[in-house]
PDB file of N, CA and C in Angstrom:
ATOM      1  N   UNK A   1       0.840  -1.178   0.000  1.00  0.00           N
ATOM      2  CA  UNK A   1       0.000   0.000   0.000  1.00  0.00           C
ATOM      3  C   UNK A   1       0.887   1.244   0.000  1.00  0.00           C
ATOM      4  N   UNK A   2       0.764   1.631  -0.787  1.00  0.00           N
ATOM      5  CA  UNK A   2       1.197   3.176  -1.256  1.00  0.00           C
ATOM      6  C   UNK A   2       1.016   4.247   0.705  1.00  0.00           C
ATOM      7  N   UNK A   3       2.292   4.801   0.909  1.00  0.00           N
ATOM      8  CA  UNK A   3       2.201   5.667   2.136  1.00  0.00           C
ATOM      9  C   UNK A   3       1.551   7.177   1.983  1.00  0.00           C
ATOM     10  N   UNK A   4       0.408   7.552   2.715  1.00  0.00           N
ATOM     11  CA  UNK A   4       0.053   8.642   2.100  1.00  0.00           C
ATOM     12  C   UNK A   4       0.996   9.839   2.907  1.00  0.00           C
ATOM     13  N   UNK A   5       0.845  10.929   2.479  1.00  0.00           N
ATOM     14  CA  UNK A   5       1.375  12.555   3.436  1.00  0.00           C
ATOM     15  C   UNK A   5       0.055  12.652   3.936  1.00  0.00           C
ATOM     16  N   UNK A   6       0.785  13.476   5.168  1.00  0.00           N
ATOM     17  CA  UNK A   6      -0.345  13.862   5.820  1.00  0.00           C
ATOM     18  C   UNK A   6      -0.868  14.850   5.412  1.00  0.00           C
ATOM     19  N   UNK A   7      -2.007  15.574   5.655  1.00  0.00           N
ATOM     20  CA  UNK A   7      -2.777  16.673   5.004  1.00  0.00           C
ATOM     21  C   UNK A   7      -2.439  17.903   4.643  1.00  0.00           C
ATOM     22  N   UNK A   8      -1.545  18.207   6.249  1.00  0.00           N
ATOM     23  CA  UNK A   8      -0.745  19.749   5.900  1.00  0.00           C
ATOM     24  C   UNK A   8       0.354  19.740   5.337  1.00  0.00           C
ATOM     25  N   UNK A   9       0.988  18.761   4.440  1.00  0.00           N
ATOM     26  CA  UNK A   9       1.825  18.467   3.614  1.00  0.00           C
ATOM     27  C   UNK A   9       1.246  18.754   2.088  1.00  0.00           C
ATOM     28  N   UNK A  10       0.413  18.538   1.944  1.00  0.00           N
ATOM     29  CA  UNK A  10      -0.319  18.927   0.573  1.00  0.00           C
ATOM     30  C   UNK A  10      -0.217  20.601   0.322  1.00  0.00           C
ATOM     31  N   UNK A  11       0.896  20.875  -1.152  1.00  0.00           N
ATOM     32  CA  UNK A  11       0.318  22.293  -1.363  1.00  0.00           C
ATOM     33  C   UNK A  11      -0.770  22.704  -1.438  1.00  0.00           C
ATOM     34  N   UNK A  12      -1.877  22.175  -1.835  1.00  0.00           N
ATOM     35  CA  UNK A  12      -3.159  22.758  -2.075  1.00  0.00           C
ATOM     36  C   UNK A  12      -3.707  23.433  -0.810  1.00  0.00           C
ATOM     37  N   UNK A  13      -3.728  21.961   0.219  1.00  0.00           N
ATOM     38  CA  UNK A  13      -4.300  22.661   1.676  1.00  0.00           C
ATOM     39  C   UNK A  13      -3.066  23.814   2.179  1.00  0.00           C
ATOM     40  N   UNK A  14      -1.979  23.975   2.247  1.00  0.00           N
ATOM     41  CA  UNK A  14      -1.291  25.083   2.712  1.00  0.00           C
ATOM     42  C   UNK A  14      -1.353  26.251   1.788  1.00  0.00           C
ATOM     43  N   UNK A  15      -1.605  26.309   0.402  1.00  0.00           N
ATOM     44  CA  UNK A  15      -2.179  27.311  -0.033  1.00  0.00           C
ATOM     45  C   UNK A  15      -3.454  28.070   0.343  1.00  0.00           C
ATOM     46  N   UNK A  16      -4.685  26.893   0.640  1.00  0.00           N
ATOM     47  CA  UNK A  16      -5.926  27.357   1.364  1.00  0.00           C
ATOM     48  C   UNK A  16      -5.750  27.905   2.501  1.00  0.00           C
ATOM     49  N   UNK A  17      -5.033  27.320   3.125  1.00  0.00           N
ATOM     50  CA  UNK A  17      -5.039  27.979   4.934  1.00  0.00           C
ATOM     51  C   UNK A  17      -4.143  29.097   5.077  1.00  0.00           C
ATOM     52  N   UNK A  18      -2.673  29.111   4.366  1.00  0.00           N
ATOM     53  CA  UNK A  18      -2.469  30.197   3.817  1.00  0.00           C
ATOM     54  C   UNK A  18      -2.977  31.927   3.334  1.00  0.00           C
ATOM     55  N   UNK A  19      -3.752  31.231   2.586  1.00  0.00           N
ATOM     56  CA  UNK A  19      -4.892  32.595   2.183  1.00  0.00           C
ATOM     57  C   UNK A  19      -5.973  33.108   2.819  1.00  0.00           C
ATOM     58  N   UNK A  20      -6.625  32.134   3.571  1.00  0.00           N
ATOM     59  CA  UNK A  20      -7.657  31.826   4.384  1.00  0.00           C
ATOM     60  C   UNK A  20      -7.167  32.065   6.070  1.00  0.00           C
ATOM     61  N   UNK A  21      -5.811  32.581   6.543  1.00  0.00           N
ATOM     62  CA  UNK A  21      -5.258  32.531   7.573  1.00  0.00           C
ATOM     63  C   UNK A  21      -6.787  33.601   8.733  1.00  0.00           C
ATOM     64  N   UNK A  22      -6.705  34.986   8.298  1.00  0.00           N
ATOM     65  CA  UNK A  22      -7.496  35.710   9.185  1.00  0.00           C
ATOM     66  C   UNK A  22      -8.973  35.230   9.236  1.00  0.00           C
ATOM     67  N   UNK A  23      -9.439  34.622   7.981  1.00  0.00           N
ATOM     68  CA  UNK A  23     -11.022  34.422   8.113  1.00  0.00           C
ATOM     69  C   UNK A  23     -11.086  32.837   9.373  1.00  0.00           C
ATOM     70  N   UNK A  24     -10.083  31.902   9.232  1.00  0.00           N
ATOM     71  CA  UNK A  24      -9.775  31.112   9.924  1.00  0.00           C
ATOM     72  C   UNK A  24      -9.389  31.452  11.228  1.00  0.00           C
ATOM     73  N   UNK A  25      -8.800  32.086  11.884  1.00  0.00           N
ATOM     74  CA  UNK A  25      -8.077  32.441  12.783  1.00  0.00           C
ATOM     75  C   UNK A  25      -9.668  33.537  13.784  1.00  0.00           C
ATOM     76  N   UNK A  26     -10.890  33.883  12.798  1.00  0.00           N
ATOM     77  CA  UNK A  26     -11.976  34.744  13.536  1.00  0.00           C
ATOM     78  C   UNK A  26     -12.896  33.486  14.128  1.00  0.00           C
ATOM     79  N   UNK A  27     -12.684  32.723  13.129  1.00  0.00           N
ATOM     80  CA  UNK A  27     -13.661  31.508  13.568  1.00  0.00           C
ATOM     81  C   UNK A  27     -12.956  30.783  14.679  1.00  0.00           C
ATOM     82  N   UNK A  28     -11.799  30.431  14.784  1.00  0.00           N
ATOM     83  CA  UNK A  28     -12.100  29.935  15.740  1.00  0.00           C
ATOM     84  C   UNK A  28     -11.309  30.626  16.977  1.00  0.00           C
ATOM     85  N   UNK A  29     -11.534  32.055  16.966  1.00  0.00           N
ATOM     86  CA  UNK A  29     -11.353  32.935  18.001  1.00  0.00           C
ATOM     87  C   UNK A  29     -13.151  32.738  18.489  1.00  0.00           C
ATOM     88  N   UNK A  30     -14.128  32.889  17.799  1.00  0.00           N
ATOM     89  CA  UNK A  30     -15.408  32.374  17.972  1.00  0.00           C
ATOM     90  C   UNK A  30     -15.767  30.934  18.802  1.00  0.00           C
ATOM     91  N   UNK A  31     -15.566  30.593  18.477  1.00  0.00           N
ATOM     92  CA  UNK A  31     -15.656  29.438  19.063  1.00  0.00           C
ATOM     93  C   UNK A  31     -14.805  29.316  19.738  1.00  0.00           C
ATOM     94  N   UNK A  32     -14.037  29.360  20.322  1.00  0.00           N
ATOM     95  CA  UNK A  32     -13.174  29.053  21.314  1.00  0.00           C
ATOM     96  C   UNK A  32     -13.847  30.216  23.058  1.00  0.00           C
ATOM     97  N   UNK A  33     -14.231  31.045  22.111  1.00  0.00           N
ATOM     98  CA  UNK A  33     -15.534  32.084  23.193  1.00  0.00           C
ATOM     99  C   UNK A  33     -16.321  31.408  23.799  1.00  0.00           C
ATOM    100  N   UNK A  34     -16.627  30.445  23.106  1.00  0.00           N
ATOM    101  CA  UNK A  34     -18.246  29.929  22.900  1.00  0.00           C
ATOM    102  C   UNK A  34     -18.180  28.584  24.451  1.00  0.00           C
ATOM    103  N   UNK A  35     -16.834  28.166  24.068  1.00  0.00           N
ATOM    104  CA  UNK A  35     -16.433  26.964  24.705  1.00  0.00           C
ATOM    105  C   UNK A  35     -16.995  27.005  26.231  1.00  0.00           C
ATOM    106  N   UNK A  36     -17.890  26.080  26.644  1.00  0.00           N
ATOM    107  CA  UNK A  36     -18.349  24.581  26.317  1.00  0.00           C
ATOM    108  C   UNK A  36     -19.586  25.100  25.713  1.00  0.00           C
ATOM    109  N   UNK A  37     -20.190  25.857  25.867  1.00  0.00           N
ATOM    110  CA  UNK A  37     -21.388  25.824  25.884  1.00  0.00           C
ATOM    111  C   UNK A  37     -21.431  25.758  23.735  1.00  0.00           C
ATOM    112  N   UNK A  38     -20.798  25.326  23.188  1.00  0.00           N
ATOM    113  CA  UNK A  38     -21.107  25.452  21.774  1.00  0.00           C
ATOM    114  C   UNK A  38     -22.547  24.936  21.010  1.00  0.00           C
ATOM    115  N   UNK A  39     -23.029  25.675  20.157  1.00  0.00           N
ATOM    116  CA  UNK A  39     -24.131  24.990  19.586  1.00  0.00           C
ATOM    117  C   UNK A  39     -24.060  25.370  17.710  1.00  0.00           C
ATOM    118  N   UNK A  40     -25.250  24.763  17.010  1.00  0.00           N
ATOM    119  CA  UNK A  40     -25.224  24.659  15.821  1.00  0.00           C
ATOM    120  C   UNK A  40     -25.215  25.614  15.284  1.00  0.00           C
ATOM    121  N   UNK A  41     -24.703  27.087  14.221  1.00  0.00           N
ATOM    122  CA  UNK A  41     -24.624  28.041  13.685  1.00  0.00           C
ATOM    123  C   UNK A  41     -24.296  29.503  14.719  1.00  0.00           C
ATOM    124  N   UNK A  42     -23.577  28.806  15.847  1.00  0.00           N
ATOM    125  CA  UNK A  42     -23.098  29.805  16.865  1.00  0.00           C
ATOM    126  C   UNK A  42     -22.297  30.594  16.121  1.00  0.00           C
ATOM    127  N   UNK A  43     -21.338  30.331  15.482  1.00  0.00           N
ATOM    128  CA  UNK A  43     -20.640  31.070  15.008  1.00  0.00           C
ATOM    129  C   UNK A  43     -20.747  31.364  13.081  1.00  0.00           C
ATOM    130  N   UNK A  44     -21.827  31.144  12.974  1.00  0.00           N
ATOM    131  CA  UNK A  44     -22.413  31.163  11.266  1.00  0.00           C
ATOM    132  C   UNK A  44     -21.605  31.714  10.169  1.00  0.00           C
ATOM    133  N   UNK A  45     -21.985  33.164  10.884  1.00  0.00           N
ATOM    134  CA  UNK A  45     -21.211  34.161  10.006  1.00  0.00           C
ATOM    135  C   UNK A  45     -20.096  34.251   9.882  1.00  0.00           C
ATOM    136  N   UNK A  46     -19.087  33.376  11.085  1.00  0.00           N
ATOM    137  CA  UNK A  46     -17.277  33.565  10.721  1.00  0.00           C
ATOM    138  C   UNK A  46     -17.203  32.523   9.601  1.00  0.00           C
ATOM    139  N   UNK A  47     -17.985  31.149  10.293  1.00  0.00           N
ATOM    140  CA  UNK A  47     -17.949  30.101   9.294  1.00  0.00           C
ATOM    141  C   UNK A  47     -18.400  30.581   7.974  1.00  0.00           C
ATOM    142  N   UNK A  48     -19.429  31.181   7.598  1.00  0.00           N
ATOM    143  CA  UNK A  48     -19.189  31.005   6.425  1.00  0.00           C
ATOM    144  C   UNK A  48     -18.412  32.324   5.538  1.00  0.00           C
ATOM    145  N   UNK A  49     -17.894  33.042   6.262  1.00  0.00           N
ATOM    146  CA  UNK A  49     -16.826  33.674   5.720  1.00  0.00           C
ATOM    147  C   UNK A  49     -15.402  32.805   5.226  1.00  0.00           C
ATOM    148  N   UNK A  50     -15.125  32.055   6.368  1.00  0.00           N
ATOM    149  CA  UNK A  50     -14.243  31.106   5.805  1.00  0.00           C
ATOM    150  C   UNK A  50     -14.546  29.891   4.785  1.00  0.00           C
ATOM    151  N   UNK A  51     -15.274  29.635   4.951  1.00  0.00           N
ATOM    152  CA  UNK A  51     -15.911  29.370   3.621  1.00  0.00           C
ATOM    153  C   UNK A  51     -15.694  29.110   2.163  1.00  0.00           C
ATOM    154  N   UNK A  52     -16.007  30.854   2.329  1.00  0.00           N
ATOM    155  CA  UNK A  52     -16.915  31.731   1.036  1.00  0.00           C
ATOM    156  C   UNK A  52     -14.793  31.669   0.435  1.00  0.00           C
ATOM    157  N   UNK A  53     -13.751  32.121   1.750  1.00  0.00           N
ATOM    158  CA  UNK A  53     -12.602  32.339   1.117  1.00  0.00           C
ATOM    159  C   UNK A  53     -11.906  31.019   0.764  1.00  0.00           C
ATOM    160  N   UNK A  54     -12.420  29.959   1.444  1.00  0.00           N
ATOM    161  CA  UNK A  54     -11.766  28.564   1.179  1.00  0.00           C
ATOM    162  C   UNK A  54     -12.140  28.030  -0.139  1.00  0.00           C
ATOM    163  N   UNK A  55     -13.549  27.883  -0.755  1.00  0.00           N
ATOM    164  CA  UNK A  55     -14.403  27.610  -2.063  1.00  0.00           C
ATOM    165  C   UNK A  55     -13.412  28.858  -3.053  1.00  0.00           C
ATOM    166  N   UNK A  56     -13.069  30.158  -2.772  1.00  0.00           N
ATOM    167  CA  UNK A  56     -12.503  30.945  -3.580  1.00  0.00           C
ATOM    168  C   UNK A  56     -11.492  30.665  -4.458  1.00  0.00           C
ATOM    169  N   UNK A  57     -10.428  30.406  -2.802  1.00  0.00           N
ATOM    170  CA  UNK A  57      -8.803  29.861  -3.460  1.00  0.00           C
ATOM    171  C   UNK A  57      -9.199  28.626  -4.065  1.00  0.00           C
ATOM    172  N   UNK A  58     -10.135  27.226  -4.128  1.00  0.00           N
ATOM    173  CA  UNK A  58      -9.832  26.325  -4.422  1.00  0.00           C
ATOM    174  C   UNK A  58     -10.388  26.519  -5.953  1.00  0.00           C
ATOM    175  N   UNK A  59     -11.184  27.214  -6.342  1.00  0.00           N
ATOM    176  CA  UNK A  59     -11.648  27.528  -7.197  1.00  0.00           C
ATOM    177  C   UNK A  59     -10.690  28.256  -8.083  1.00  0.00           C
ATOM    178  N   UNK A  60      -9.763  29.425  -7.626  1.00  0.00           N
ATOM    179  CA  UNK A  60      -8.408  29.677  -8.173  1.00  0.00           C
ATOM    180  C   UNK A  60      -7.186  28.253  -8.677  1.00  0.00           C
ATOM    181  N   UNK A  61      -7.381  26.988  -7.930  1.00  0.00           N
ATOM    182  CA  UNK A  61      -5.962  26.110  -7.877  1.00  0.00           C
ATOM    183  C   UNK A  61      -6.018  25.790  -9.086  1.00  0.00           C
ATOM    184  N   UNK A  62      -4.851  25.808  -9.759  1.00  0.00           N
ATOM    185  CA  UNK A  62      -4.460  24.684 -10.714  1.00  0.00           C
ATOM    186  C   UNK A  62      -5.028  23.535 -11.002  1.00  0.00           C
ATOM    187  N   UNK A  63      -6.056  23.108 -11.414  1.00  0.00           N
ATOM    188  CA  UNK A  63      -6.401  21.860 -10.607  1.00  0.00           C
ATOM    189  C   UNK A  63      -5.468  20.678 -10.921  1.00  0.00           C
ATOM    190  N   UNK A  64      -5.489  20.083 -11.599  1.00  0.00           N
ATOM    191  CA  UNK A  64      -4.427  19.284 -12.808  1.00  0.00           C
ATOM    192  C   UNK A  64      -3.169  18.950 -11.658  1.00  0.00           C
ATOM    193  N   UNK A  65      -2.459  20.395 -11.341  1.00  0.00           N
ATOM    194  CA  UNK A  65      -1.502  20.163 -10.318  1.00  0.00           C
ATOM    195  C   UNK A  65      -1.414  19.334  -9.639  1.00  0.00           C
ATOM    196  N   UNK A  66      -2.472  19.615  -9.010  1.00  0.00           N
ATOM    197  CA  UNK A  66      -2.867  18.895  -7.360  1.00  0.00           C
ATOM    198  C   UNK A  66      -3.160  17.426  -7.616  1.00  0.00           C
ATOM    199  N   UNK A  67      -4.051  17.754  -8.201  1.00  0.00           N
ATOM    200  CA  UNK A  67      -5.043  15.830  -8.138  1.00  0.00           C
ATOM    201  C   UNK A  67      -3.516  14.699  -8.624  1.00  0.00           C
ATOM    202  N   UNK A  68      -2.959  15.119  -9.720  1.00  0.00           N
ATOM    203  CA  UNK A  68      -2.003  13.870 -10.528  1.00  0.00           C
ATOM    204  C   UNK A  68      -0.794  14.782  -9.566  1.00  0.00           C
ATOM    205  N   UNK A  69      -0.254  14.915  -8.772  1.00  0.00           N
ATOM    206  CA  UNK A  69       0.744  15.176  -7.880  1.00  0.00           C
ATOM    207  C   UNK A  69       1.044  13.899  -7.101  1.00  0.00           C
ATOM    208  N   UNK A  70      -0.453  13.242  -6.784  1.00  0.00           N
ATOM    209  CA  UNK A  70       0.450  12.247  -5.557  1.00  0.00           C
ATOM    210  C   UNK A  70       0.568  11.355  -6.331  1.00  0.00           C
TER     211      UNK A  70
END
């Protein structure tokens, strides 16, 4: 069986989180507020800001790159 990398080894995902650093970094400044008491769309609006910027960059990638890379 083929050894995989782990996730944050993939350019694609360190390009996303990369770009996505502050919209990531509100959410879970949010939630980490929230802690214990968390519930379903507590934090909606960070989430789907990060999101809206994660669907962006991936929508920018190379795709071709990524997929036939590993």
């Amino acid at each position: 069986m083929k050894e995989r990398k782990p996730a944050a080894s993939s350019p694609a995902l360190a390009r996303i989180l990369a770009s996505c650093a502050s919209q990531a970094k509100e959410y879970g400044r949010c939630i980490a507020a929230k802690v214990p008491e968390i519930e379903h769309n507590m934090c909606s609006k960070e989430f789907l800001a990060l999101r809206t910027c994660m669907q962006t960059v991936v929508i920018s990638l190379p795709l071709n790159k990524y997929i036939w890379s590993n």
